[in-house]
N, C-alpha and C. Protein backbone atom coordinates (compact mmCIF):
# COMPACT_ATOMS: atom_id res chain seq x y z
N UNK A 1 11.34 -18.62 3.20
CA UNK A 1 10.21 -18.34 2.36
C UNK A 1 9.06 -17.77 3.16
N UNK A 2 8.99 -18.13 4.56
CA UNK A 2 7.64 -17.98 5.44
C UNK A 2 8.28 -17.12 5.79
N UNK A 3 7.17 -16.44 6.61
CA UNK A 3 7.16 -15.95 7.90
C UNK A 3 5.94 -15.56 8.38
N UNK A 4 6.41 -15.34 10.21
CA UNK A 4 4.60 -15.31 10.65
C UNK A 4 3.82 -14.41 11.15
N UNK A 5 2.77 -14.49 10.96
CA UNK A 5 1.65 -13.86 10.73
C UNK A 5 1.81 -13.22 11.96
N UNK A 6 1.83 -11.91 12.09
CA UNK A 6 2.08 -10.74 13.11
C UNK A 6 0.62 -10.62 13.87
N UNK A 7 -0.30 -11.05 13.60
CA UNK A 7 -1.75 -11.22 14.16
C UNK A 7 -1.47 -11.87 15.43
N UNK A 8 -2.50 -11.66 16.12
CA UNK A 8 -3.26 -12.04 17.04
C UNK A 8 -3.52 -14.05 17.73
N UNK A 9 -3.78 -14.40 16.44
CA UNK A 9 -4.04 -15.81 16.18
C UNK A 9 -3.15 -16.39 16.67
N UNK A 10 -1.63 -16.33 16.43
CA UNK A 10 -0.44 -17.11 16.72
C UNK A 10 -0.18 -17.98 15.65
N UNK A 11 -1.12 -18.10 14.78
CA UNK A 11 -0.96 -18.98 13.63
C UNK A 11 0.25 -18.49 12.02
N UNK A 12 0.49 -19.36 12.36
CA UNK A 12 1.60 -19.85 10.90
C UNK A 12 1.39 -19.12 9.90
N UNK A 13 1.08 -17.85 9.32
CA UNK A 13 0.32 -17.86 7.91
C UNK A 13 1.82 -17.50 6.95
N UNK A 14 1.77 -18.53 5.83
CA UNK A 14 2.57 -17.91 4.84
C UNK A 14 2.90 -17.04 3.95
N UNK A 15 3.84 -16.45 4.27
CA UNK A 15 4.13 -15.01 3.19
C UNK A 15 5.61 -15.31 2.11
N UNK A 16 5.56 -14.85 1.22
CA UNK A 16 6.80 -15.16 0.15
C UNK A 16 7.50 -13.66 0.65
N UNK A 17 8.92 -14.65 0.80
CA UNK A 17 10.06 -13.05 0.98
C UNK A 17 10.40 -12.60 -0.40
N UNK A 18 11.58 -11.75 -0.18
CA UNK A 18 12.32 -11.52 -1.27
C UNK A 18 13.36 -12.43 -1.56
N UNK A 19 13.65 -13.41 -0.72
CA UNK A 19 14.42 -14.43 -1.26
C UNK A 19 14.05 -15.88 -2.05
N UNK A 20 12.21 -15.18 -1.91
CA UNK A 20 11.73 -16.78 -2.37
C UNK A 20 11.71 -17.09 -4.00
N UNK A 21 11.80 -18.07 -3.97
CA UNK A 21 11.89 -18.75 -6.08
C UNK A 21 10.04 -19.07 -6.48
N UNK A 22 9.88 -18.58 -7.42
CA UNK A 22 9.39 -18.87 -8.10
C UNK A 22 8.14 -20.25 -8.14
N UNK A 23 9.16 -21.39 -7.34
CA UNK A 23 8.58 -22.56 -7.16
C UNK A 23 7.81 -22.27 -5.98
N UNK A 24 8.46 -22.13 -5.11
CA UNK A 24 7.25 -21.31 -3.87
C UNK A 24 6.27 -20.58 -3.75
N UNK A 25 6.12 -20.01 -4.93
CA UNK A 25 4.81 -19.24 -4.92
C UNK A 25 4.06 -20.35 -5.81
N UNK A 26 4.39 -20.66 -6.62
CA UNK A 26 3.27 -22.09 -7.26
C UNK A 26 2.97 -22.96 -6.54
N UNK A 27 3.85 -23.21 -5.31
CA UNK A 27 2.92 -24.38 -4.33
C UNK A 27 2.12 -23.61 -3.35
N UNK A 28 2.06 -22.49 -3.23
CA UNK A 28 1.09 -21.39 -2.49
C UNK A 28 -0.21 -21.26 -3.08
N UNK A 29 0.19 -20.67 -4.23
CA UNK A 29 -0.80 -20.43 -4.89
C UNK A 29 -1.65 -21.82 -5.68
N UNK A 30 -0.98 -22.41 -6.14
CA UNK A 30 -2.06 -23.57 -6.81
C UNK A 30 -2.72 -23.23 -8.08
N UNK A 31 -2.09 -22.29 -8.64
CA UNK A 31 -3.92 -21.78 -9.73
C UNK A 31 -2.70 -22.35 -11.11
N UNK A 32 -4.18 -23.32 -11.92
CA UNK A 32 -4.16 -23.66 -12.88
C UNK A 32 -3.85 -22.79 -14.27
N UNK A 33 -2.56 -23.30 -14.77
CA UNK A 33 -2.89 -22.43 -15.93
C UNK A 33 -3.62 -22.68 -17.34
N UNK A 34 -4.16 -21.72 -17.89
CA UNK A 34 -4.86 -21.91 -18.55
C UNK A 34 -4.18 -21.93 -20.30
N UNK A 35 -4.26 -22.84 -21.25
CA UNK A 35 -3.42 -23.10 -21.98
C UNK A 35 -4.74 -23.47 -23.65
N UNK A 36 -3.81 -22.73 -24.42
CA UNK A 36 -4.78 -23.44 -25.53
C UNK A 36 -3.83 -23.49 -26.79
N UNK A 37 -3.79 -23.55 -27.56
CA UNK A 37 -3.49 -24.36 -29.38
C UNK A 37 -3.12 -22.87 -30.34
N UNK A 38 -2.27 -22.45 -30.78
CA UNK A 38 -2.22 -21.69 -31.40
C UNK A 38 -3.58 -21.74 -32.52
N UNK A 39 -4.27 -22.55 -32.95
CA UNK A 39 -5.43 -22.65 -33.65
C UNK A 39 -6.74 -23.00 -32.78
N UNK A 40 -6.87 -22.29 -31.76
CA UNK A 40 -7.86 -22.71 -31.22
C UNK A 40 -8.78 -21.20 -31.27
N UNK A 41 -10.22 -21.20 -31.88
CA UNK A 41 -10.86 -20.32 -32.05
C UNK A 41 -11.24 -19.66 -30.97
N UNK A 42 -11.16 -18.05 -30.83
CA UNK A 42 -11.39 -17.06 -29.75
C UNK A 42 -12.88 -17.36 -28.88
N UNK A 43 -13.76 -18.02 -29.68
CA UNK A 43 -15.08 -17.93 -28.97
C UNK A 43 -14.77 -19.37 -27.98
N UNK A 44 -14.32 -20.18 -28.15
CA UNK A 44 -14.33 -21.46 -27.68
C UNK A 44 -13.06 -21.30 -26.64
N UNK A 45 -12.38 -19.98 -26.71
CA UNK A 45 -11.15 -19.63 -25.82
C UNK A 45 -11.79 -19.16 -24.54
N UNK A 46 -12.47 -18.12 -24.97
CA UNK A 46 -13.30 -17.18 -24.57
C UNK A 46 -14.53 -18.31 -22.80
N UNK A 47 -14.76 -19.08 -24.01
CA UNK A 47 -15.99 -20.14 -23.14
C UNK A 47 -15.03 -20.79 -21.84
N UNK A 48 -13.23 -21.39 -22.47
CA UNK A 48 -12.64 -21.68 -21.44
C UNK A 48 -12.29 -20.90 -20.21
N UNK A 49 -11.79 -19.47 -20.45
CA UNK A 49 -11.85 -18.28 -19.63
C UNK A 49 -12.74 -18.43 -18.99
N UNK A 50 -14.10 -17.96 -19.53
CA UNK A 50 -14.75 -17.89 -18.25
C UNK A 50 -14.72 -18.44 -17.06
N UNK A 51 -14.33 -19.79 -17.53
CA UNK A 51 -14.68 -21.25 -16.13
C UNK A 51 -13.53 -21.27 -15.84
N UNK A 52 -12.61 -20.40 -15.98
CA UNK A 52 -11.24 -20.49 -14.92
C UNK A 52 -10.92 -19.23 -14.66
N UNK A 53 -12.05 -18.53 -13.90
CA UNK A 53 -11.46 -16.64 -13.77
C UNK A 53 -10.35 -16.35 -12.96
N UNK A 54 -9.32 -17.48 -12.17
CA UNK A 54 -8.68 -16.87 -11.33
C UNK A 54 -7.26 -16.78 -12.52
N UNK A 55 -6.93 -17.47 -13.66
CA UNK A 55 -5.96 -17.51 -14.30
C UNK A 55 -6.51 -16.01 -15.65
N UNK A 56 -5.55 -15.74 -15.45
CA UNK A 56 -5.96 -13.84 -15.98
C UNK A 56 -4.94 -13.84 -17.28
N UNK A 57 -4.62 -14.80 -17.58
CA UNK A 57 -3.31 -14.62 -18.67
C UNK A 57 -3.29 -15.95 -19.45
N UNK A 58 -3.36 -16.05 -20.49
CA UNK A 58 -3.83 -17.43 -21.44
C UNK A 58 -2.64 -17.67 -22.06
N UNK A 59 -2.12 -18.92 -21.65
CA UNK A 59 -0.98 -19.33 -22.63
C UNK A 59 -1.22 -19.72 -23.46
N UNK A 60 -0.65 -19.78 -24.79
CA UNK A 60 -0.56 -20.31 -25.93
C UNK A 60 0.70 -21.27 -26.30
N UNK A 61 0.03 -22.26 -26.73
CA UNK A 61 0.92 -23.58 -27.27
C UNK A 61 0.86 -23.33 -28.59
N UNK A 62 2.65 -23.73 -29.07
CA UNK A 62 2.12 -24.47 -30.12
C UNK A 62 1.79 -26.11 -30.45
N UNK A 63 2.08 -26.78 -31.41
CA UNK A 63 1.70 -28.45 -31.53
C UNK A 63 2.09 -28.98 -30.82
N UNK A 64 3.79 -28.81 -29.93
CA UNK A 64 4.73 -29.12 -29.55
C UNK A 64 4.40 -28.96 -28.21
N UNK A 65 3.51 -28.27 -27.96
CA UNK A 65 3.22 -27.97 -26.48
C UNK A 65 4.06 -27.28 -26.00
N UNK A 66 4.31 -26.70 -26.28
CA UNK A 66 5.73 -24.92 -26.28
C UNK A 66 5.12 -24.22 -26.32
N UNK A 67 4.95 -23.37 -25.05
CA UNK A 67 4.64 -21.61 -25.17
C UNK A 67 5.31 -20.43 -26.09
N UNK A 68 4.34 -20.01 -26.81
CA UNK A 68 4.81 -19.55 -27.99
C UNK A 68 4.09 -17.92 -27.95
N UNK A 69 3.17 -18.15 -27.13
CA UNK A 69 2.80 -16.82 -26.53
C UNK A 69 1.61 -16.39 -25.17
N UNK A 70 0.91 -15.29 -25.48
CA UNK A 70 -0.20 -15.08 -24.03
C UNK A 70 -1.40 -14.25 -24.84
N UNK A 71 -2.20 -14.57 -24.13
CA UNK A 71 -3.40 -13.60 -24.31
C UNK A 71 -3.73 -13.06 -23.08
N UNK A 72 -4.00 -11.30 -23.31
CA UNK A 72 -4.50 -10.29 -21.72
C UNK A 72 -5.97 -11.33 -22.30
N UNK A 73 -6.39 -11.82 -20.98
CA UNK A 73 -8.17 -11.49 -20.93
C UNK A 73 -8.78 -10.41 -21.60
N UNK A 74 -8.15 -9.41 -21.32
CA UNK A 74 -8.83 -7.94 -21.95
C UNK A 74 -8.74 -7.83 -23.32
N UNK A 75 -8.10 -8.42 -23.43
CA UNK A 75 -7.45 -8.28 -25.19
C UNK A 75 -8.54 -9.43 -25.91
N UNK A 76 -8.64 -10.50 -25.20
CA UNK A 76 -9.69 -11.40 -25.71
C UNK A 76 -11.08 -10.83 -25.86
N UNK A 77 -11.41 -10.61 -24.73
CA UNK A 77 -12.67 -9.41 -24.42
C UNK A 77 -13.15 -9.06 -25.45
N UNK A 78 -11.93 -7.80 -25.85
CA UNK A 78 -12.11 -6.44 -27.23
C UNK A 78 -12.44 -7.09 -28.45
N UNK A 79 -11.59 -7.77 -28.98
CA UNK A 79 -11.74 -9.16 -29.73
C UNK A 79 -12.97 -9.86 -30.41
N UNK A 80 -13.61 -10.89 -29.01
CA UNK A 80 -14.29 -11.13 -29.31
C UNK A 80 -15.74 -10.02 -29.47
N UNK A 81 -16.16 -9.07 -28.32
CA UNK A 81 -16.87 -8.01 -28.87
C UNK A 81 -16.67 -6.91 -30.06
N UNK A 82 -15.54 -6.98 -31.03
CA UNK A 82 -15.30 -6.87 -32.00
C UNK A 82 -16.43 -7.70 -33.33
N UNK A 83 -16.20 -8.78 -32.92
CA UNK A 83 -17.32 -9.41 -33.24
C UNK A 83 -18.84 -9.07 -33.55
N UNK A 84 -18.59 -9.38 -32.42
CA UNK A 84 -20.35 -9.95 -31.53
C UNK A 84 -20.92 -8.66 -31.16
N UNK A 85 -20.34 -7.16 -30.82
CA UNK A 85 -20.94 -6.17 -30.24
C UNK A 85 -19.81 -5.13 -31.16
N UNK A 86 -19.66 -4.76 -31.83
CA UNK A 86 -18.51 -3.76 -32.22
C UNK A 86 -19.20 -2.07 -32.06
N UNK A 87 -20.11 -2.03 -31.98
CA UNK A 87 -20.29 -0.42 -31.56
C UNK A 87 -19.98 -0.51 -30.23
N UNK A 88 -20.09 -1.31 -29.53
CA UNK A 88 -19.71 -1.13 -28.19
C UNK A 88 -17.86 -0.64 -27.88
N UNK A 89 -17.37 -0.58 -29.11
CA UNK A 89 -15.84 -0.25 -29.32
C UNK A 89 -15.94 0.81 -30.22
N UNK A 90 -16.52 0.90 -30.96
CA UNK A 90 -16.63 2.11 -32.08
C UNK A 90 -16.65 3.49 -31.74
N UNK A 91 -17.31 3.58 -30.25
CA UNK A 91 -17.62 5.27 -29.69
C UNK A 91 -16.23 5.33 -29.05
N UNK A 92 -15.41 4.57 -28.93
CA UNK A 92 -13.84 4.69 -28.45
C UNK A 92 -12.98 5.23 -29.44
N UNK A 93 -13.08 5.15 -30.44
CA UNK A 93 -12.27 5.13 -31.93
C UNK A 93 -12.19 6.59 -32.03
N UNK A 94 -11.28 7.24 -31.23
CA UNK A 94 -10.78 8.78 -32.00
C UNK A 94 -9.34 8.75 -32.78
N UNK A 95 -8.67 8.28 -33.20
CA UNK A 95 -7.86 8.13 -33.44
C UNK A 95 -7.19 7.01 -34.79
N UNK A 96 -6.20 7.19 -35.45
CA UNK A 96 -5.88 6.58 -36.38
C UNK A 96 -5.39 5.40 -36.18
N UNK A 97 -4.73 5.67 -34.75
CA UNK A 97 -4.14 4.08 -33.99
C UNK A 97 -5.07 3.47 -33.71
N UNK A 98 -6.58 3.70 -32.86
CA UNK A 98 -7.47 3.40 -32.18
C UNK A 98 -8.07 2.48 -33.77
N UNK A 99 -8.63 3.36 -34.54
CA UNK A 99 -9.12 2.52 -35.80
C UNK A 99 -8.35 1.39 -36.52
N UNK A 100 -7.09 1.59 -36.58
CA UNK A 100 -6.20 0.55 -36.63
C UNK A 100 -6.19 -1.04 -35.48
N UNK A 101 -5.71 -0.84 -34.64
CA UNK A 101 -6.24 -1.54 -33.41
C UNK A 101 -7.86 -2.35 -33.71
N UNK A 102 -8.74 -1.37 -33.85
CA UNK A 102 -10.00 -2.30 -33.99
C UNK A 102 -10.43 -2.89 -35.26
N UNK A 103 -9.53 -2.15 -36.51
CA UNK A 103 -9.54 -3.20 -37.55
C UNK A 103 -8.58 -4.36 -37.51
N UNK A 104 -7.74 -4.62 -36.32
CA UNK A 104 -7.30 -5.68 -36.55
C UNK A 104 -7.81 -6.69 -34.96
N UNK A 105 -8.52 -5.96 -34.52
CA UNK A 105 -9.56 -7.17 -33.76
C UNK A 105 -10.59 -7.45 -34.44
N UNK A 106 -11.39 -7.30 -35.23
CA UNK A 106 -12.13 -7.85 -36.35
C UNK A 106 -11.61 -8.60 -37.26
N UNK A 107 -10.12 -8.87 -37.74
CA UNK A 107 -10.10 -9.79 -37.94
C UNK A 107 -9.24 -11.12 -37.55
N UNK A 108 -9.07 -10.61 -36.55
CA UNK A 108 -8.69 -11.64 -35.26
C UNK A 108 -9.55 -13.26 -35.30
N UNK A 109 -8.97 -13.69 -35.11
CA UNK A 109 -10.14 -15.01 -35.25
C UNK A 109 -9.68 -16.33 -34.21
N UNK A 110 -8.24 -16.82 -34.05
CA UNK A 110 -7.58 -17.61 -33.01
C UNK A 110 -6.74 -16.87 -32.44
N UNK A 111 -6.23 -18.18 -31.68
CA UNK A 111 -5.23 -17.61 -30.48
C UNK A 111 -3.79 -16.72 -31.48
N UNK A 112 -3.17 -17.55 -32.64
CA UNK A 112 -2.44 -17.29 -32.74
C UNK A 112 -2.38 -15.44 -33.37
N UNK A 113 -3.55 -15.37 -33.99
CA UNK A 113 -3.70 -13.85 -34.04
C UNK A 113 -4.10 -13.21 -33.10
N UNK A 114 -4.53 -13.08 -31.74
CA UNK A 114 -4.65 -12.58 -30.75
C UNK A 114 -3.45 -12.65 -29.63
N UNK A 115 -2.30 -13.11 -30.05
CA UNK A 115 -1.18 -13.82 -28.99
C UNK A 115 -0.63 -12.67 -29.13
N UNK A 116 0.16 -12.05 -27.50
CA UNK A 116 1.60 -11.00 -27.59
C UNK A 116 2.72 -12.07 -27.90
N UNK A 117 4.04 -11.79 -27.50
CA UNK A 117 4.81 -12.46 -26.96
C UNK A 117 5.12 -13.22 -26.15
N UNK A 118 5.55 -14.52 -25.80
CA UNK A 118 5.12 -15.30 -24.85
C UNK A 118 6.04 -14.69 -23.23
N UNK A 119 5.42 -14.89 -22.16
CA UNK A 119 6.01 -14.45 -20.88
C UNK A 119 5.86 -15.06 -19.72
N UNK A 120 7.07 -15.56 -19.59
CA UNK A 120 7.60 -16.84 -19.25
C UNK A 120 9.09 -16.53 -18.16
N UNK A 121 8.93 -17.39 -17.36
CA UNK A 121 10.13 -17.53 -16.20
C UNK A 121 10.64 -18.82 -15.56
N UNK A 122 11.16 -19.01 -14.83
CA UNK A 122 11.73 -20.51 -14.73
C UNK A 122 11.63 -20.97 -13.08
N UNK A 123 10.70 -22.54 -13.23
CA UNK A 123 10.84 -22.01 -11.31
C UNK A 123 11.32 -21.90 -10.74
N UNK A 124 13.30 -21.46 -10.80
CA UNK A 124 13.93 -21.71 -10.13
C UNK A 124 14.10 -20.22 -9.99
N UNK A 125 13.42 -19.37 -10.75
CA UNK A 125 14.12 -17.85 -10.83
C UNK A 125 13.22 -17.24 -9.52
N UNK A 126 13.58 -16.16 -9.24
CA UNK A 126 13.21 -15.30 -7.60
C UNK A 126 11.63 -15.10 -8.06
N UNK A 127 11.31 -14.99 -6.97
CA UNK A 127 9.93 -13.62 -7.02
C UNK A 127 9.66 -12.68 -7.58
N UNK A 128 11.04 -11.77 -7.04
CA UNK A 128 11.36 -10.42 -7.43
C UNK A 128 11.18 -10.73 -9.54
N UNK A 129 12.24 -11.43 -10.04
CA UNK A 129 12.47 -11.32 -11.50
C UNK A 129 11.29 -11.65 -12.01
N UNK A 130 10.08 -12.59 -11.58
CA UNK A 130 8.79 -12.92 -11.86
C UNK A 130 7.57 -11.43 -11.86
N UNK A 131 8.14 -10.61 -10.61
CA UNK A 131 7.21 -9.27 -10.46
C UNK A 131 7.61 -8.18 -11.64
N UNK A 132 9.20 -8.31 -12.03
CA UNK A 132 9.64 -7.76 -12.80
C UNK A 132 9.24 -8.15 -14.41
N UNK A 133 9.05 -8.85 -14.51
CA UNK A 133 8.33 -9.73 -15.99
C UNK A 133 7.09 -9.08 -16.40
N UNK A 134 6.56 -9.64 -15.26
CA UNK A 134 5.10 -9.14 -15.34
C UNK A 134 5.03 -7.41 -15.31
N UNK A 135 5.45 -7.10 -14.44
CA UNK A 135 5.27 -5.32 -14.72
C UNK A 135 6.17 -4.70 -15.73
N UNK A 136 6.88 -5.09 -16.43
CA UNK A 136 7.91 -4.88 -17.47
C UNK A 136 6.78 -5.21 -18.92
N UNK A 137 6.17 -5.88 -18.45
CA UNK A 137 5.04 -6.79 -19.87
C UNK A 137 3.87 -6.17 -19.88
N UNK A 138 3.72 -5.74 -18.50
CA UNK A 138 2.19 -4.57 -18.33
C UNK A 138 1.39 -6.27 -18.86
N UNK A 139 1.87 -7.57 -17.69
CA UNK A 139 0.73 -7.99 -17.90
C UNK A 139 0.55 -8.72 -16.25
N UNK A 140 -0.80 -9.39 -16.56
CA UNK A 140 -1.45 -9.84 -15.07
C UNK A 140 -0.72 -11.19 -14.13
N UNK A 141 0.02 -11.82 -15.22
CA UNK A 141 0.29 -12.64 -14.71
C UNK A 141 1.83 -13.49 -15.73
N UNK A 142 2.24 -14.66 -15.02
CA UNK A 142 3.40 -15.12 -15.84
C UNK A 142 3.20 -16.64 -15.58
N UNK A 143 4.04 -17.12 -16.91
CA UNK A 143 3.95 -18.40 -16.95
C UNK A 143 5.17 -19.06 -16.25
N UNK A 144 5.39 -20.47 -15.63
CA UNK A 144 6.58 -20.65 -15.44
C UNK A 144 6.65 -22.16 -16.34
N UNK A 145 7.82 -22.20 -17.06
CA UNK A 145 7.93 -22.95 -17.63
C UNK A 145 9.45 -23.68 -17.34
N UNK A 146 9.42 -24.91 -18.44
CA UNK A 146 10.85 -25.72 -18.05
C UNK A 146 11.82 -25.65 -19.36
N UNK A 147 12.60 -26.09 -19.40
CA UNK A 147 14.20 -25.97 -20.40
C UNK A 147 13.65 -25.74 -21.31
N UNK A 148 12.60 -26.83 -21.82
CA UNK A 148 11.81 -26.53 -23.13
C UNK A 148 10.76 -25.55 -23.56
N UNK A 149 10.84 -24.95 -22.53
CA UNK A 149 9.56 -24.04 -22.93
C UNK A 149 8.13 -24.38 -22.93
N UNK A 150 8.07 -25.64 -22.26
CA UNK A 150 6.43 -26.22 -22.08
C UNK A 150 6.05 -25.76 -20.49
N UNK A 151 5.08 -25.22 -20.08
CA UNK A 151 4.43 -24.89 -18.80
C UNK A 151 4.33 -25.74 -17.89
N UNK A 152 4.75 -25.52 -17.27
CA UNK A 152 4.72 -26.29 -15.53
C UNK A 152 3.53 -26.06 -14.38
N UNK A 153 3.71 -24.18 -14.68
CA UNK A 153 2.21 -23.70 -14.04
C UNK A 153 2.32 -22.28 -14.15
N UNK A 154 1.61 -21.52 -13.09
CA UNK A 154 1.19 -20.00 -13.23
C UNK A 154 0.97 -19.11 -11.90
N UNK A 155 1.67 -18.14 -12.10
CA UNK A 155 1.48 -17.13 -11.10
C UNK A 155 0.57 -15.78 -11.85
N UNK A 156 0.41 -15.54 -10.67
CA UNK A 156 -0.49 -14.61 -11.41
C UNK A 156 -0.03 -13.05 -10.22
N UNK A 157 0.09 -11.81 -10.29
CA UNK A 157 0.71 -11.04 -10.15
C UNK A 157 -0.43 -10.32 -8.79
N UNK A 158 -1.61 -10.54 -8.82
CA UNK A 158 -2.60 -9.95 -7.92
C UNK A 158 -2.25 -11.56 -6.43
N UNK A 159 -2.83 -12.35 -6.83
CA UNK A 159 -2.56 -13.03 -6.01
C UNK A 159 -0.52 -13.63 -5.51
N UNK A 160 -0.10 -13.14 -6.05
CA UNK A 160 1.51 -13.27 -5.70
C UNK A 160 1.92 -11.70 -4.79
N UNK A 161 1.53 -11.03 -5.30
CA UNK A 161 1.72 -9.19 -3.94
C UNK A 161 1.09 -10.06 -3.11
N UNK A 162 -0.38 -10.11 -2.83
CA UNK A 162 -0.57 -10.73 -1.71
C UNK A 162 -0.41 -11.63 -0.59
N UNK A 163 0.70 -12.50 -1.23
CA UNK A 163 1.59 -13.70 -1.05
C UNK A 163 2.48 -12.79 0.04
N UNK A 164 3.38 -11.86 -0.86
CA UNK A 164 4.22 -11.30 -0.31
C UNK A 164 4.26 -10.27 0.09
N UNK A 165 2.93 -9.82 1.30
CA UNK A 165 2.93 -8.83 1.66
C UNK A 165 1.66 -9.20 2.55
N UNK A 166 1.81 -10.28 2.86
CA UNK A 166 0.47 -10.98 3.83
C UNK A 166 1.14 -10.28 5.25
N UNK A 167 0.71 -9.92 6.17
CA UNK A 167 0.96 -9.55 7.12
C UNK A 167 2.02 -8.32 7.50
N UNK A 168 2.04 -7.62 6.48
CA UNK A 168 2.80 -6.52 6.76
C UNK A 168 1.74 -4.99 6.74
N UNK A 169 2.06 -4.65 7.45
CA UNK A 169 1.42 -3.18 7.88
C UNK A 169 0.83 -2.34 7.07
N UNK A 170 -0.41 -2.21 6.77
CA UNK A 170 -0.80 -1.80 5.36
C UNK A 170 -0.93 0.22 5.67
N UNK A 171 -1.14 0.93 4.94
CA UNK A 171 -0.90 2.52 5.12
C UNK A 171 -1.76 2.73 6.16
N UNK A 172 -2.67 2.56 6.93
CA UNK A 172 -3.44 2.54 7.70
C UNK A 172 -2.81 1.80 9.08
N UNK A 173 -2.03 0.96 9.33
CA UNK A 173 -1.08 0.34 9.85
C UNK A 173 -1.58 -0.84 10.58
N UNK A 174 -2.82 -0.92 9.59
CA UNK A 174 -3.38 -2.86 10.33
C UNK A 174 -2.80 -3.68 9.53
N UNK A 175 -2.51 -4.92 9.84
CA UNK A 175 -1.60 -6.13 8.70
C UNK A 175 -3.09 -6.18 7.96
N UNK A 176 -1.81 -6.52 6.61
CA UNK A 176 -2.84 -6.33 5.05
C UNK A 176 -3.84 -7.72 5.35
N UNK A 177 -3.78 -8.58 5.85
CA UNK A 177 -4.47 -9.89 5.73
C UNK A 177 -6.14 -9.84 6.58
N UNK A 178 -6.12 -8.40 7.12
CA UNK A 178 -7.14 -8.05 7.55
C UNK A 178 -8.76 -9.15 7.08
């Protein structure tokens, strides 16, 4: 899973290979995921986001505590300034899709109308199939969950490259951990 830090220091620093699972990058990383109620209102979603900016991808439960889907941050964003600021989206609107799209963030109101599909991996699965999720989903981050589909924890796709690519030679040819 390691290997070491090509620097100067002599020190240990950990990097995720291509052989590492899933579970290894959640004990690296540590970041909380952020989880709410298929009925839990966007503004009060919104308030939780803020106070956890490193988790970039909002799971959604349902009663059962089963991931049932995700929210982009960005998508919450549009959403709630749909709301609260909607000309600030309105000078965007050329289009029939575009007007579509923002009539249905106006009436967006919880998670469960703001949710994609849920995106989800298992901690036993690679790195690699976790990077593949996420860039296959065009989203920031992934959930890892267990048999049942309830969350265990979260990777997130900015801080996981960096994981795995800590000390390797960046185009300039100083190690990336600069």
């Amino acid at each position: 899973m390691t290997t070491d830090d090509p620097g100067t220091t002599g020190a240990r620093e950990p990097r995720l290979d291509r052989a590492a699972k899933v579970e290894d990058g959640m004990k690296l990383l540590a970041i909380e995921p952020l989880l709410v109620n298929v009925h839990d209102d966007l503004f009060a979603i919104m308030a939780r986001a803020a106070r956890q900016p490193s988790t970039r991808l909002i799971g959604v439960l349902d009663d059962d505590g089963r991931l049932v889907g995700v929210i982009r941050i960005r998508d919450l964003v549009e959403d709630v300034l749909a709301h609260t600021i909607p000309e600030a989206l309105m000078s965007d609107l050329t289009s029939v899709d575009d007007v579509a799209r923002f009539g249905h963030q106006v009436e967006t109101h919880t998670a469960a109308d703001a949710m994609l599909p849920p995106a989800a991996v298992s901690s036993d699965a690679s790195i690699v199939a976790a990077f593949r999720r996420m860039l296959k989903d065009g989203l920031s981050g992934v959930y890892v969950v267990d048999a049942d589909q309830r969350p265990t924890g979260y990777l997130d796709r900015l801080e996981l490259a960096y994981l795995a690519t800590r000390g390797l030679p960046s185009a300039s040819g100083h190690a990336s951990d600069d």
